[in-house]
C-alpha atoms as a PDB file:
ATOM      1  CA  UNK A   1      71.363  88.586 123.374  1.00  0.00           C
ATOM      2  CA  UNK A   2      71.422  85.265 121.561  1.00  0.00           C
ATOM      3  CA  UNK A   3      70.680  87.057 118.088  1.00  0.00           C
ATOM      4  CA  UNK A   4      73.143  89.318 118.641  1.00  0.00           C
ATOM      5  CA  UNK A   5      75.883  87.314 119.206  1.00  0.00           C
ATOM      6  CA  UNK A   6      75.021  85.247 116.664  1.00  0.00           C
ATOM      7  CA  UNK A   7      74.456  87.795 113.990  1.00  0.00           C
ATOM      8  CA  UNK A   8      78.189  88.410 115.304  1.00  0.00           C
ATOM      9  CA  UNK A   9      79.485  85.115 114.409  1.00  0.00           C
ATOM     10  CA  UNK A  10      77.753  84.759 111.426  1.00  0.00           C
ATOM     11  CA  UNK A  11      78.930  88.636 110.271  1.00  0.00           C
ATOM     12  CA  UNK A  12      82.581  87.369 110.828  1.00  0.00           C
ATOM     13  CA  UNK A  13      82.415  84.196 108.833  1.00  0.00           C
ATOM     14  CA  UNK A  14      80.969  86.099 105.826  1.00  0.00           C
ATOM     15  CA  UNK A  15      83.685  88.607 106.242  1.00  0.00           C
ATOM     16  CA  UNK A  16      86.118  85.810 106.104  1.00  0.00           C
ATOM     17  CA  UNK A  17      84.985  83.780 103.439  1.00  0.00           C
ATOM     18  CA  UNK A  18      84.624  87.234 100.936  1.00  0.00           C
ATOM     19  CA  UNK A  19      88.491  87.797 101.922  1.00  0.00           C
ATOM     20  CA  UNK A  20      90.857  87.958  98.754  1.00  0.00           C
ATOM     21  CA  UNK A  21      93.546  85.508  98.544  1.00  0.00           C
ATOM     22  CA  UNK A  22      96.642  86.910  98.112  1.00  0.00           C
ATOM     23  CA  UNK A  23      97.852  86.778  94.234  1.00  0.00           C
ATOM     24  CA  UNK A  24      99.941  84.013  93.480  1.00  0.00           C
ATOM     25  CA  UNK A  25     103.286  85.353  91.102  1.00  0.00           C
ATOM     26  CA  UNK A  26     104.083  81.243  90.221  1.00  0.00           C
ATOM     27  CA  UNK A  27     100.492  80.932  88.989  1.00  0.00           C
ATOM     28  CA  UNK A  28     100.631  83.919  87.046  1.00  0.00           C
ATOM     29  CA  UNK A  29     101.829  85.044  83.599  1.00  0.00           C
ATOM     30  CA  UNK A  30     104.731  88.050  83.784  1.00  0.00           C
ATOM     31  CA  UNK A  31     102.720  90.296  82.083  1.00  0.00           C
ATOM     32  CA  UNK A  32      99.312  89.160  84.648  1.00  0.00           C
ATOM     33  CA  UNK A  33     101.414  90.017  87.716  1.00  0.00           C
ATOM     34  CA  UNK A  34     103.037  93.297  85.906  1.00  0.00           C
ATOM     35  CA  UNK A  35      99.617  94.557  85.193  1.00  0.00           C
ATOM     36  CA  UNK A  36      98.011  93.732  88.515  1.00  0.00           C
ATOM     37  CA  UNK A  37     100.440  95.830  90.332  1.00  0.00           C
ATOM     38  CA  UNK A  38     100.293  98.523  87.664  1.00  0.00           C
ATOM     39  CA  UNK A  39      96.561  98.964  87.937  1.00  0.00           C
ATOM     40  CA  UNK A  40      96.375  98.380  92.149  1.00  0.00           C
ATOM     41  CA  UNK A  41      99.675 100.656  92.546  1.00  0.00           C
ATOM     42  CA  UNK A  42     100.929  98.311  95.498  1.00  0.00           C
ATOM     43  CA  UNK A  43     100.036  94.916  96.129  1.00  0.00           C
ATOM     44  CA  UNK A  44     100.865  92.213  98.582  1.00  0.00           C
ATOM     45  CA  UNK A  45     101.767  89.062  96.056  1.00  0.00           C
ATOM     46  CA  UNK A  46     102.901  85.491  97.391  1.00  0.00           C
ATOM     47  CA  UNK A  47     105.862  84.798  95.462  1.00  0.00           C
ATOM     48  CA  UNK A  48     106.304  80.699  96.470  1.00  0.00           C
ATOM     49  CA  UNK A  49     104.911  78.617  99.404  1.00  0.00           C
ATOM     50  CA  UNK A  50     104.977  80.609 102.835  1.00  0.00           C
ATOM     51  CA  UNK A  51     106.642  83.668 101.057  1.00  0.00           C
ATOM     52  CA  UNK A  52     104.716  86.960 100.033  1.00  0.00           C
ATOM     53  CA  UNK A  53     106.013  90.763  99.482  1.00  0.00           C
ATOM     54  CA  UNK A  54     104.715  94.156  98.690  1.00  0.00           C
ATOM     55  CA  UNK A  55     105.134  95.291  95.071  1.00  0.00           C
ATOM     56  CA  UNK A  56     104.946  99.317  94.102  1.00  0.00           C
ATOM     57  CA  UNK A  57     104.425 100.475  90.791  1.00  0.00           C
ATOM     58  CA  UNK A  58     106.698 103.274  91.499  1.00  0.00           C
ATOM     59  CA  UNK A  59     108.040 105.358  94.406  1.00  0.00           C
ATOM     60  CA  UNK A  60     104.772 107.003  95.441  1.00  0.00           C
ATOM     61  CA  UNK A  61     103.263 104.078  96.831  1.00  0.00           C
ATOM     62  CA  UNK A  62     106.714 103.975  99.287  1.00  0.00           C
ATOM     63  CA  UNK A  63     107.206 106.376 102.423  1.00  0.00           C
ATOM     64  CA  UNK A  64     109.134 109.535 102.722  1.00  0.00           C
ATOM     65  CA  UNK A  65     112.172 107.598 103.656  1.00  0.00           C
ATOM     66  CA  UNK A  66     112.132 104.640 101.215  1.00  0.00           C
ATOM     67  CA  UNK A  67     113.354 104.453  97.567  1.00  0.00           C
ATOM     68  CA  UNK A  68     112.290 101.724  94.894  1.00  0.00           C
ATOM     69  CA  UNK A  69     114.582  98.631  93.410  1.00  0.00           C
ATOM     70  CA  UNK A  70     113.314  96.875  90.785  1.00  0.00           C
ATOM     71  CA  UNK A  71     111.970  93.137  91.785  1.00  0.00           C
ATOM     72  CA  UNK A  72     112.203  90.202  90.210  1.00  0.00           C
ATOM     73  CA  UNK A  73     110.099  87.241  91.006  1.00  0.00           C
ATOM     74  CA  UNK A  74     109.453  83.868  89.312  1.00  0.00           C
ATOM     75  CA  UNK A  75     106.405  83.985  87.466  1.00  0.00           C
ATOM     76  CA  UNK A  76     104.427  80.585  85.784  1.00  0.00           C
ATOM     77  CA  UNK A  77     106.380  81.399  81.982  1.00  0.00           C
ATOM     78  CA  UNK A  78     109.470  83.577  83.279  1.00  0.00           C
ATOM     79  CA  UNK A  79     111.593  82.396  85.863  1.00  0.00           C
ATOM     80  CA  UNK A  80     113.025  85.915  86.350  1.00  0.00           C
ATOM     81  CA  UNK A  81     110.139  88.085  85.693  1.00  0.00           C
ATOM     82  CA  UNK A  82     110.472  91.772  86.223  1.00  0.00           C
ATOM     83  CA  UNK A  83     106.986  92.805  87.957  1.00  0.00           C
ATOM     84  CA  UNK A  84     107.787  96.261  89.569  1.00  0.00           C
ATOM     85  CA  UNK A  85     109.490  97.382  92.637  1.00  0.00           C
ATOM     86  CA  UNK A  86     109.910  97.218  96.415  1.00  0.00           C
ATOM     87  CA  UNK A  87     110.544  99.968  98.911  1.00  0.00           C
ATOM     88  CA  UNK A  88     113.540 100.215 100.413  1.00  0.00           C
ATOM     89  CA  UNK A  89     114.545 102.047 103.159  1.00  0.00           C
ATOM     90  CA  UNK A  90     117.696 104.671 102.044  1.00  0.00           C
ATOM     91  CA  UNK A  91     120.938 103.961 103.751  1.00  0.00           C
ATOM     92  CA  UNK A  92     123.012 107.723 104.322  1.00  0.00           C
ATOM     93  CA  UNK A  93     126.643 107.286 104.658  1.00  0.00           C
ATOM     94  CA  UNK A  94     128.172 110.086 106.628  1.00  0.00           C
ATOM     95  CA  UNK A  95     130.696 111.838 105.173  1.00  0.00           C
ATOM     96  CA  UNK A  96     134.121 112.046 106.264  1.00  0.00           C
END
């Protein structure tokens, strides 16, 4: 029983420590953080400290009931960098 749970513990701190941090938009170039999310398709991205967002490369990566709008982010040489998109959720306005 002692193997086991230990085998546990150490299973979860290797799992841990092989994580991925997220990608960091202020430490990366425009064209870095454009291409990341081009090649992954979506990708959670912190964009400052304590802040992080989900980036498409284009409406397929977004549900049945979301659109795209472009995003901008602050990137380490652009301080309005235009990396991709983010899902929105559509709005319908009843007619009248």
């Amino acid at each position: 029983m002692k193997s086991f749970v230990l085998l546990l513990v150490l299973t979860a701190a290797a799992g841990s420590a092989l994580a991925d941090p997220r990608p960091n938009t202020t430490a990366m170039t425009c064209v870095a953080a454009a291409q990341k999310i081009a090649a992954n398709g979506a990708v959670v991205m912190e964009t400052g400290p304590a802040l992080f967002d989900r980036f498409v490369a284009s409406r397929a990566f977004c549900t049945s009931s979301e659109t795209t709008e472009p995003a901008f982010v602050t990137t380490r040489d652009n301080p309005s960098c235009m990396i991709g998109y983010r899902c929105k959720e559509v709005s319908y306005q009843p007619k009248r």
